[in-house]
C-alpha atoms as a PDB file:
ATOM      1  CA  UNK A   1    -124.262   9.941  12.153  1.00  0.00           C
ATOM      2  CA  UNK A   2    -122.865   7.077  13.963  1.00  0.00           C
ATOM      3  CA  UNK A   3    -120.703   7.049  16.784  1.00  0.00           C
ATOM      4  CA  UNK A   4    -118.552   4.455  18.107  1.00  0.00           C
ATOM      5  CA  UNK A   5    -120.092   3.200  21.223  1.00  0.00           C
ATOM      6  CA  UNK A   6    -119.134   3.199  25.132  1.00  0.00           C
ATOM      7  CA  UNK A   7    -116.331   5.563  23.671  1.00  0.00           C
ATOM      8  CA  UNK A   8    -117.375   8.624  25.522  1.00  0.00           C
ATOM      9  CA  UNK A   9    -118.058   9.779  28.922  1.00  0.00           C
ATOM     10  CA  UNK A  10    -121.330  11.439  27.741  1.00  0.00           C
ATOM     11  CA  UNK A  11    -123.374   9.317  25.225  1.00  0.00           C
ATOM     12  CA  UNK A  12    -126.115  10.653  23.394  1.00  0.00           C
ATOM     13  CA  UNK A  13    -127.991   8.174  21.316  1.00  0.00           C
ATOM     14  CA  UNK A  14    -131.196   9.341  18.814  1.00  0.00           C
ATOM     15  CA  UNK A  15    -131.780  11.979  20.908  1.00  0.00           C
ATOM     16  CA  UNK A  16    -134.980  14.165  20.600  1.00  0.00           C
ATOM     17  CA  UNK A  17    -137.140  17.211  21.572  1.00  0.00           C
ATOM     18  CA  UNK A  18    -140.811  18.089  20.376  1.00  0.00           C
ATOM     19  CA  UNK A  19    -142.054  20.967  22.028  1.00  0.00           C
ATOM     20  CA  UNK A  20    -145.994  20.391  23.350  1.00  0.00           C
ATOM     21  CA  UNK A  21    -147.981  23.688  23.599  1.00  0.00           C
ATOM     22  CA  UNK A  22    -151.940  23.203  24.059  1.00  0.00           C
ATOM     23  CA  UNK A  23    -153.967  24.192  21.525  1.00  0.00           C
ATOM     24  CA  UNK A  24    -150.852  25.693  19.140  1.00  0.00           C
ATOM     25  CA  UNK A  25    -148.961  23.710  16.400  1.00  0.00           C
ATOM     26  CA  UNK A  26    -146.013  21.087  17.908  1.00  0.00           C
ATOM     27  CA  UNK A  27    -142.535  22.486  17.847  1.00  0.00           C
ATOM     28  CA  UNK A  28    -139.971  19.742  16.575  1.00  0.00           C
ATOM     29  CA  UNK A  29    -136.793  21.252  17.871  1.00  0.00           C
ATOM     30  CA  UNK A  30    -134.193  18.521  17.674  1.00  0.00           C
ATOM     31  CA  UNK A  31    -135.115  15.542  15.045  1.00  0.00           C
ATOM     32  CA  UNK A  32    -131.673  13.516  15.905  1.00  0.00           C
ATOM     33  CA  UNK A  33    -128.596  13.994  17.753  1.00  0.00           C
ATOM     34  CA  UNK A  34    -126.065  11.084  18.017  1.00  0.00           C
ATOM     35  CA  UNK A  35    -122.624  11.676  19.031  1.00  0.00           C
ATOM     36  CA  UNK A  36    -119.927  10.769  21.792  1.00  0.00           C
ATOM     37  CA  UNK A  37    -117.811  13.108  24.356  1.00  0.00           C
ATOM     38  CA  UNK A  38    -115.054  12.016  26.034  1.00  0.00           C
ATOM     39  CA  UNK A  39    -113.463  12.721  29.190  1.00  0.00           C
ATOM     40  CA  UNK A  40    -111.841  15.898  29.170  1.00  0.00           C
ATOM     41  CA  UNK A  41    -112.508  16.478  25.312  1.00  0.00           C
ATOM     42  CA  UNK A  42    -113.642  20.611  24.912  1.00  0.00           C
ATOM     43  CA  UNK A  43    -116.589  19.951  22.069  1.00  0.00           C
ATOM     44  CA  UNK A  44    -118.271  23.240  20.413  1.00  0.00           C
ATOM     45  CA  UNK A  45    -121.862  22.824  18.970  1.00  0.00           C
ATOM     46  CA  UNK A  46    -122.312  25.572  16.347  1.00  0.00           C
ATOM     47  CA  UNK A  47    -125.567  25.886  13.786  1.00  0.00           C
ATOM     48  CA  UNK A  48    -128.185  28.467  12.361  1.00  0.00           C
ATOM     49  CA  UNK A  49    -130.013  30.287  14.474  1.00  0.00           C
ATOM     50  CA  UNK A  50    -132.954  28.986  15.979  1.00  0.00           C
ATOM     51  CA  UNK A  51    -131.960  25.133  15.664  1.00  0.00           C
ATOM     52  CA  UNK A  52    -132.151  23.868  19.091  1.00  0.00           C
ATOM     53  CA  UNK A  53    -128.318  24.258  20.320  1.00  0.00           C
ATOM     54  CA  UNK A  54    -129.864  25.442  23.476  1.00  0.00           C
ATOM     55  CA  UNK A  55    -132.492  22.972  23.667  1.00  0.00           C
ATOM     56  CA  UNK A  56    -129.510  20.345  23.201  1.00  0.00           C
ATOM     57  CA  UNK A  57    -127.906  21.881  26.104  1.00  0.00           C
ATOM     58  CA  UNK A  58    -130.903  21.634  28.606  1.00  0.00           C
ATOM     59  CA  UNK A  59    -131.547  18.587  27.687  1.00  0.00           C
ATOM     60  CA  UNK A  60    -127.809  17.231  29.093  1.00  0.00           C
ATOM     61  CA  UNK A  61    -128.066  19.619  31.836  1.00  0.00           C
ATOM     62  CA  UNK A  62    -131.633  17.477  32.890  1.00  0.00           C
ATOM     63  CA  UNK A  63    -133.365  20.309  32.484  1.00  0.00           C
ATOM     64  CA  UNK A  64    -135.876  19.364  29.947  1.00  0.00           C
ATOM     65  CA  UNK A  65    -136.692  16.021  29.224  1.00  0.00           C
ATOM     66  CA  UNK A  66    -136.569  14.734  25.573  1.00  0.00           C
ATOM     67  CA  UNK A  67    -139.160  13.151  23.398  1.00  0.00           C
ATOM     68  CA  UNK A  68    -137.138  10.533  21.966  1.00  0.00           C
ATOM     69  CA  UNK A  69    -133.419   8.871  22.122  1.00  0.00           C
ATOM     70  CA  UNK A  70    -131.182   8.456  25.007  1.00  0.00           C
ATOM     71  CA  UNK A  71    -128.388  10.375  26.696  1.00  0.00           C
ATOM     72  CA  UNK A  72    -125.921   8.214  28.961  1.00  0.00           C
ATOM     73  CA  UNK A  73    -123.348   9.638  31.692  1.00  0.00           C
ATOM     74  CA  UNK A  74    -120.547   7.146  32.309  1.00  0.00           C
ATOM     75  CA  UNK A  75    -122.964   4.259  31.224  1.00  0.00           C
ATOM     76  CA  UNK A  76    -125.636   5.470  33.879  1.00  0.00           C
ATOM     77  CA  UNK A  77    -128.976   6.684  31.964  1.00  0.00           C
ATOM     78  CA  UNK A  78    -129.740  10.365  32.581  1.00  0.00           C
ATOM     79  CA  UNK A  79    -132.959  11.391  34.828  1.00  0.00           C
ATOM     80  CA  UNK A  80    -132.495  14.836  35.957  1.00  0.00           C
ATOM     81  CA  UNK A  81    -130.240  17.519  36.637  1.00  0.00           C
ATOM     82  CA  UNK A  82    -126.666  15.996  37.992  1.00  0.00           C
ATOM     83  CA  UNK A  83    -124.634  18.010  40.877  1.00  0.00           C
ATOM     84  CA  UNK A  84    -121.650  16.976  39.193  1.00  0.00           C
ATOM     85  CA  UNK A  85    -122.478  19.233  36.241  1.00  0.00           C
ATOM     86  CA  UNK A  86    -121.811  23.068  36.054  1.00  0.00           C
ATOM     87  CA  UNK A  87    -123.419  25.344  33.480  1.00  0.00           C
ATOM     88  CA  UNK A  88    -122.830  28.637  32.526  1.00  0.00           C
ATOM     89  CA  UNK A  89    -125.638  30.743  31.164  1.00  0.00           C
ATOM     90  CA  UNK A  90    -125.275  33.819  28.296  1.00  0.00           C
ATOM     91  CA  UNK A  91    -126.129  36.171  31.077  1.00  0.00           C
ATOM     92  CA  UNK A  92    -123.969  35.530  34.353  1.00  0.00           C
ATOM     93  CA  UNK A  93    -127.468  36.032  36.619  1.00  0.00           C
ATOM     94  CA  UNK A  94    -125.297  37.308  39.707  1.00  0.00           C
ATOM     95  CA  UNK A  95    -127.767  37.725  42.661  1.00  0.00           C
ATOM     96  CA  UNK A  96    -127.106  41.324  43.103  1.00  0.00           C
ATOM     97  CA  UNK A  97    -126.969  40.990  47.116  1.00  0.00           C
ATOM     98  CA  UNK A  98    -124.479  38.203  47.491  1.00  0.00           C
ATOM     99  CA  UNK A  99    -120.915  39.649  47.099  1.00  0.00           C
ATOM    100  CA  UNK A 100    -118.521  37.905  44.535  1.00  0.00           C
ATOM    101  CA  UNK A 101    -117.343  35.484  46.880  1.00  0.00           C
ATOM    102  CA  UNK A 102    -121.042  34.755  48.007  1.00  0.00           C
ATOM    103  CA  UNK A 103    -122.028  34.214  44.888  1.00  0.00           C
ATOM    104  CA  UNK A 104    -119.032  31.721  43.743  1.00  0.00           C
ATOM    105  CA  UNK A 105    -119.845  30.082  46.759  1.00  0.00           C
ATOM    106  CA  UNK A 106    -124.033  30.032  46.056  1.00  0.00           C
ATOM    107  CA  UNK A 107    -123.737  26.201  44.678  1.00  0.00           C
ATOM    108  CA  UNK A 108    -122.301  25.135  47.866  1.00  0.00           C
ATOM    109  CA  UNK A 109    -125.161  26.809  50.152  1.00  0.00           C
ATOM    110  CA  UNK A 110    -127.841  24.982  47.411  1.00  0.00           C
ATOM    111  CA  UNK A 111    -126.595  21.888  47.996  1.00  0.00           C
ATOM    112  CA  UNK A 112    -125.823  22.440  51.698  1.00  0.00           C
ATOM    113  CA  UNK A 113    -122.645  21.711  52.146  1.00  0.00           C
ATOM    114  CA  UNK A 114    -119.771  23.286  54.303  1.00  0.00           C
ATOM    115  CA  UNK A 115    -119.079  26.504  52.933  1.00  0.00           C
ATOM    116  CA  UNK A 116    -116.288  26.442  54.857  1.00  0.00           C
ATOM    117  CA  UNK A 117    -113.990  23.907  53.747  1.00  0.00           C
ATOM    118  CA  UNK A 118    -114.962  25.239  49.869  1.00  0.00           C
ATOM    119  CA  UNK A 119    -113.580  28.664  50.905  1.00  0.00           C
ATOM    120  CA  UNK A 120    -110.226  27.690  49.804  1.00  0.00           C
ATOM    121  CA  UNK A 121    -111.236  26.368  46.506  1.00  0.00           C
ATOM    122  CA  UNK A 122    -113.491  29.429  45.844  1.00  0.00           C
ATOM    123  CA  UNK A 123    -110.184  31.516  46.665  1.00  0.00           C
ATOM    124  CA  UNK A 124    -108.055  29.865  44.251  1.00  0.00           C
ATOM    125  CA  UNK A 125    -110.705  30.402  41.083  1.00  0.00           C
ATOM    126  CA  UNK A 126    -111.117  33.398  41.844  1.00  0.00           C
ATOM    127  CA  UNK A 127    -107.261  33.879  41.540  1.00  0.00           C
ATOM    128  CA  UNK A 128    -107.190  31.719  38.713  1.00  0.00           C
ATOM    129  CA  UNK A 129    -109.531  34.838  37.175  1.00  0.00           C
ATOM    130  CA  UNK A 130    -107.458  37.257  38.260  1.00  0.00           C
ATOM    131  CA  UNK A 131    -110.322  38.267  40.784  1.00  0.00           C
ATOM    132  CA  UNK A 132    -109.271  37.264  44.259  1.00  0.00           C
ATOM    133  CA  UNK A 133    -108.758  41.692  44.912  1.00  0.00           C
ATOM    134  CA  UNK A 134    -112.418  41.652  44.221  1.00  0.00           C
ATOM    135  CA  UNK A 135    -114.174  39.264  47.098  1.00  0.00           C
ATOM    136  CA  UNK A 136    -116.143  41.720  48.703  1.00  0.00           C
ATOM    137  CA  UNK A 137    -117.247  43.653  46.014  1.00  0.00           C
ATOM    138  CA  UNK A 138    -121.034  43.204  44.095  1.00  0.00           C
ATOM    139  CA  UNK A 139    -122.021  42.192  40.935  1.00  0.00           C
ATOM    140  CA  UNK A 140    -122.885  46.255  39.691  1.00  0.00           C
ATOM    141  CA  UNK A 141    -119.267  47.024  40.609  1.00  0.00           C
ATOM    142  CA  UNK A 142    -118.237  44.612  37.806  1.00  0.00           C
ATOM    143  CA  UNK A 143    -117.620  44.580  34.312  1.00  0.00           C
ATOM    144  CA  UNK A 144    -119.699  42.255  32.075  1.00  0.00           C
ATOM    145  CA  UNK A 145    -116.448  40.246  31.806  1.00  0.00           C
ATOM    146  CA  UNK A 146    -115.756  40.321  35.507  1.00  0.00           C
ATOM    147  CA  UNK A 147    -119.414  39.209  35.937  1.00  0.00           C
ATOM    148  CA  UNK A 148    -119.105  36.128  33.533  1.00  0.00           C
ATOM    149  CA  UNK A 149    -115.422  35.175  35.226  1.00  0.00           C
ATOM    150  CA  UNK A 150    -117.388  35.141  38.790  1.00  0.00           C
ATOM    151  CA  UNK A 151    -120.095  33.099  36.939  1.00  0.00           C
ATOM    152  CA  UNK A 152    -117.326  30.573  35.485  1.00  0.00           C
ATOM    153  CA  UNK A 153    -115.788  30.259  39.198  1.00  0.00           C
ATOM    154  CA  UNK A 154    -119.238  29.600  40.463  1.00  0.00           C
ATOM    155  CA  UNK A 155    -119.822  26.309  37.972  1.00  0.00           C
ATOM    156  CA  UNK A 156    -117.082  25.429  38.990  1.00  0.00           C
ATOM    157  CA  UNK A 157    -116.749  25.407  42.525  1.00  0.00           C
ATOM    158  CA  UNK A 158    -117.867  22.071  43.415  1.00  0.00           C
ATOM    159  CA  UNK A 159    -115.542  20.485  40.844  1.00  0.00           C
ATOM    160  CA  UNK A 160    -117.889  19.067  38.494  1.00  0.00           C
ATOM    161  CA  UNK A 161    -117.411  16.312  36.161  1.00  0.00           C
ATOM    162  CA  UNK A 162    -118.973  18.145  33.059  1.00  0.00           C
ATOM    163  CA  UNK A 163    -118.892  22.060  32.365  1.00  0.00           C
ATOM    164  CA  UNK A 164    -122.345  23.071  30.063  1.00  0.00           C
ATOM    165  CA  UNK A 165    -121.546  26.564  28.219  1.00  0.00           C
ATOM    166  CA  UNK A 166    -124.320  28.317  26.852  1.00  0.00           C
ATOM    167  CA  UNK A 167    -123.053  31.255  24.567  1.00  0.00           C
ATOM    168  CA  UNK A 168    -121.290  32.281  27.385  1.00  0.00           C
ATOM    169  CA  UNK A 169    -119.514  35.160  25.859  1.00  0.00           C
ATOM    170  CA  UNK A 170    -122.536  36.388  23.415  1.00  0.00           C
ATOM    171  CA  UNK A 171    -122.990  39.501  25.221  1.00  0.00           C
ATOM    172  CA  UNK A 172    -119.610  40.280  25.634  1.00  0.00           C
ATOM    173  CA  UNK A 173    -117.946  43.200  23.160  1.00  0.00           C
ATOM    174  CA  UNK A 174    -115.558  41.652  20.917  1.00  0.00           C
ATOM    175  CA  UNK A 175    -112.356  42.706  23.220  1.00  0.00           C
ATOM    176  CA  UNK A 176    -113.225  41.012  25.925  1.00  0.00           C
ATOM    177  CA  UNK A 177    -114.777  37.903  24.327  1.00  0.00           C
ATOM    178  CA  UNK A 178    -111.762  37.611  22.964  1.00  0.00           C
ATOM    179  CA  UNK A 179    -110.108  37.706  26.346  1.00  0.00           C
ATOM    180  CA  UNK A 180    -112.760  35.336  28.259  1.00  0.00           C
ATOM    181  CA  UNK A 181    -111.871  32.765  25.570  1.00  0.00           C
ATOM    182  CA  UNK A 182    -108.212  32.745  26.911  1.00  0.00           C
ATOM    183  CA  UNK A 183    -109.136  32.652  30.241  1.00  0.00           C
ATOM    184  CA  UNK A 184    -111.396  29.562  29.554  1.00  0.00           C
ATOM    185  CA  UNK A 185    -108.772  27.883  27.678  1.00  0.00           C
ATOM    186  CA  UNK A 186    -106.301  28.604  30.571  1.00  0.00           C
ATOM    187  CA  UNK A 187    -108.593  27.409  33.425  1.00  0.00           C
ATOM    188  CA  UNK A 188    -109.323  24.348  31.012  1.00  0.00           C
ATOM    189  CA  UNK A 189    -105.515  23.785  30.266  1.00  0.00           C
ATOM    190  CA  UNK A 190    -105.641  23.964  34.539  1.00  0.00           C
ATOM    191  CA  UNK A 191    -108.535  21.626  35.132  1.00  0.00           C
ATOM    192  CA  UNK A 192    -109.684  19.548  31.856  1.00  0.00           C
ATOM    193  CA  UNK A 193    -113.289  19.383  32.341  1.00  0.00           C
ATOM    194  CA  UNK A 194    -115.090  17.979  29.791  1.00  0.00           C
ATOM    195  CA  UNK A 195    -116.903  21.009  27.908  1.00  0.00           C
ATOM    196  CA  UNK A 196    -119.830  21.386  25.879  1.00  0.00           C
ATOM    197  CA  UNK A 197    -119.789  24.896  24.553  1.00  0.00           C
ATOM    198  CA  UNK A 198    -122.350  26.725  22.443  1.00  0.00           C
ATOM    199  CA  UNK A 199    -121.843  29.350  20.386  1.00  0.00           C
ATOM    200  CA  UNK A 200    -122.847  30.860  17.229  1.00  0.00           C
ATOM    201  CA  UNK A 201    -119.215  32.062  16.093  1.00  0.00           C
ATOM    202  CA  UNK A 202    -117.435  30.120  13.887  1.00  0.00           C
ATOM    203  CA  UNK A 203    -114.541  31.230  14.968  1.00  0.00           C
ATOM    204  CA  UNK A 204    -114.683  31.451  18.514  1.00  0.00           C
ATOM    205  CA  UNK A 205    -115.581  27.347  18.558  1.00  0.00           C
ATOM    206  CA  UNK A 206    -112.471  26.582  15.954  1.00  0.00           C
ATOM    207  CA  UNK A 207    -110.160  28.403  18.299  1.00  0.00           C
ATOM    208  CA  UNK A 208    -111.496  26.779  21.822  1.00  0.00           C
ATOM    209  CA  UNK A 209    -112.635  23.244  20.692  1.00  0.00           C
ATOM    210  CA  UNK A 210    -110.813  19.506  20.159  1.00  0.00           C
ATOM    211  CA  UNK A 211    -114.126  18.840  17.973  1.00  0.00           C
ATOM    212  CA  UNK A 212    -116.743  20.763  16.297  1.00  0.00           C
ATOM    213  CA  UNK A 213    -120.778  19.217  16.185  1.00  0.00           C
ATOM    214  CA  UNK A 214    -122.507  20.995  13.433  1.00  0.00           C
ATOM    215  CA  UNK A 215    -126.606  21.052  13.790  1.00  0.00           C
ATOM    216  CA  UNK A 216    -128.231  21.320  10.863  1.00  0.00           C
ATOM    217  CA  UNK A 217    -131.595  24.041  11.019  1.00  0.00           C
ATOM    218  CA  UNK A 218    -134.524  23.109  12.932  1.00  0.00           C
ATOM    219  CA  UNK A 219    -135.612  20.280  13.170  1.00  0.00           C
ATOM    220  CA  UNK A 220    -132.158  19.738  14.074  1.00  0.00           C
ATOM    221  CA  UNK A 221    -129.617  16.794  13.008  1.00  0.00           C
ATOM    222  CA  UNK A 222    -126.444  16.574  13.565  1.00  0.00           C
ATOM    223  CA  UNK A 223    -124.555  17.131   9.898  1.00  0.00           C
ATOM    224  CA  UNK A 224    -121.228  16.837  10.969  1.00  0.00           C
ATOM    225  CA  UNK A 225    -118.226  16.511  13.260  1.00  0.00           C
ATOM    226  CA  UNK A 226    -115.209  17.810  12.460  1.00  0.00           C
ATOM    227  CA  UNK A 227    -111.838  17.854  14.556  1.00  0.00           C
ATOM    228  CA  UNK A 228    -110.033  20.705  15.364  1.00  0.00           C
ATOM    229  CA  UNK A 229    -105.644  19.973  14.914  1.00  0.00           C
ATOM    230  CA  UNK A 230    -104.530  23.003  16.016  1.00  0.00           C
ATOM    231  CA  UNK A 231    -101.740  22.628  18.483  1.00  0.00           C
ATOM    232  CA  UNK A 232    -102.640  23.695  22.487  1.00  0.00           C
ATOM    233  CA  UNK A 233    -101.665  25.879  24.206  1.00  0.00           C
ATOM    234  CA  UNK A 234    -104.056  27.985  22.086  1.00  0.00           C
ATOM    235  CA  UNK A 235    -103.321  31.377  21.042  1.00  0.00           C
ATOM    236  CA  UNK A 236    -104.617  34.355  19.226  1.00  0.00           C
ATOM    237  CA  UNK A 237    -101.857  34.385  16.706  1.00  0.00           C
ATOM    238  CA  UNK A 238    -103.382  31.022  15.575  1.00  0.00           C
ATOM    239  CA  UNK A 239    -106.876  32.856  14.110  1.00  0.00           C
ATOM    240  CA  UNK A 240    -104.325  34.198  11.534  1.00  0.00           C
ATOM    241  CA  UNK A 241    -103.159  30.843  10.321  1.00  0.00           C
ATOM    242  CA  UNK A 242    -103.999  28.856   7.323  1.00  0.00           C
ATOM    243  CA  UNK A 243    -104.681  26.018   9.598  1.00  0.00           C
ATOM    244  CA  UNK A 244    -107.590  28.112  11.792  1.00  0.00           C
ATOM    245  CA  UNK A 245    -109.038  29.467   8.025  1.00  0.00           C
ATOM    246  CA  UNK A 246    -109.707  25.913   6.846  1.00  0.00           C
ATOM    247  CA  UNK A 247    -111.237  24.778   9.700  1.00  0.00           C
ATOM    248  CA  UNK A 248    -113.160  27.833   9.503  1.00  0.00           C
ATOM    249  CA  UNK A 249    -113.812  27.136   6.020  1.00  0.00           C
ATOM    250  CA  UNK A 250    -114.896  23.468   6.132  1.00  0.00           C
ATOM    251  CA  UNK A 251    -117.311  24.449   9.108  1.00  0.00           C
ATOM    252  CA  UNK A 252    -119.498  27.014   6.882  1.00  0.00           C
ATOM    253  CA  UNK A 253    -119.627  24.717   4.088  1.00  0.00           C
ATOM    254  CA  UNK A 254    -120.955  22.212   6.150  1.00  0.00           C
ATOM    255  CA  UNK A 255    -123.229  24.846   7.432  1.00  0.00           C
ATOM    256  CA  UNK A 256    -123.653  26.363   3.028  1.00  0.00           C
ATOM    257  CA  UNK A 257    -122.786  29.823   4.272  1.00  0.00           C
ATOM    258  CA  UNK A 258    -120.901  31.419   1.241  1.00  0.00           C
ATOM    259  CA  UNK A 259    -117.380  32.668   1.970  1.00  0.00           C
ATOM    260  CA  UNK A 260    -116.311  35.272  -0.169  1.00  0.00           C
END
């Protein structure tokens, strides 16, 4: 699928993955994947199971290197992982002896800068998650929600560029997951990050995303892009719309799920 060049902040061009394993069969995770993100856009990547939506995401994170194709950040080739990218993992991976705060703050002690002067910043996330009563507290006094907000704070803590989202909310019960994907919209609305979220609900990327990617199965291509027009601010009244169904609707085509 072509995409119209130097348009986006992130541009990935042919890209590529073959998984190398001595002495077992080559792995051929992503065939293809061409497609601009702009600054600020919020882009979901949905697909079957098993296609390489991860794969896609380490591979902009710098954490694996591809096979084939490029990937460009503002014009400058990608070589490894960036500190002006954030990523949030399915599981929040809280070290369990680093209080809430400590933890937010764990990005800033990596990359060894003054924790001090990001004190203030880690603060205000942490009231933008309704956590800052909870700064002294540790990661088993949580609730898997509380544990994924204190993992979103953490990404972003040293204001990055680019926010990688990794089925962030997959282990999540349906409640909350429902109310973590207000909260990201909110802190989005607050910040406008540019966001590439993976998921495997349908309707959880419809109800976050300007744009939809659709992978085919593995070896994955990218089938399709579709926008998303619902109106922001987002909110859950809009799953019951017309509007939300069709996008819904056009998305599992794409993907030939039956809808019945």
């Amino acid at each position: 699928m072509a995409a119209d060049p130097g348009r986006g902040l992130i541009q990935i061009r042919g890209l590529a993955k073959t998984y190398r394993v001595r002495g077992r069969q080559d792995v051929e995770a992503i065939a293809d994947a061409t497609c601009d993100i702009a600054q600020g856009e919020f882009v979901a990547v949905v697909g079957p199971s098993g296609c390489g939506k991860t794969t896609l995401l380490k591979l902009l994170a710098g954490l694996l290197a591809p096979t084939g194709g490029t990937f460009l950040f503002d014009g400058q080739p990608l070589t490894g992982p960036r500190k002006d990218f954030g990523i949030v993992f399915q599981n929040p991976v809280l070290p369990a002896w680093r209080s809430v705060l400590d933890n937010v703050l764990l990005p800033i002690d990596i990359l060894r800068r003054d924790r001090r002067a990001y004190r203030p910043r880690a603060m205000q996330l942490l009231k933008l998650v309704n956590l800052e009563g909870f700064i002294d507290r540790y990661p088993f006094e949580l609730s898997g929600g509380m544990q994924q907000r204190v993992a979103l704070c953490r990404a972003l803590i040293h204001d990055p560029a680019v926010l990688l989202m990794d089925e962030p909310f997959g282990a999540l019960d349906a409640m909350t997951r429902e109310e973590m994907n207000d909260e990201l919209l909110r802190i989005w609305e607050a910040t406008r990050k540019t966001v590439l979220f993976i998921t495997h609900s349908i309707s959880e990327a419809v109800y976050l995303a300007d744009r939809v990617l659709v992978l085919s199965a593995r070896p994955s291509r990218l089938k399709a892009e579709l926008p998303i027009s619902l109106p922001r601010p987002r909110h859950l009244g809009m799953r019951f719309t017309g509007e939300f169904s069709d996008a819904v609707l056009r998305i599992r085509e794409v993907l030939g799920l039956k809808s019945t």
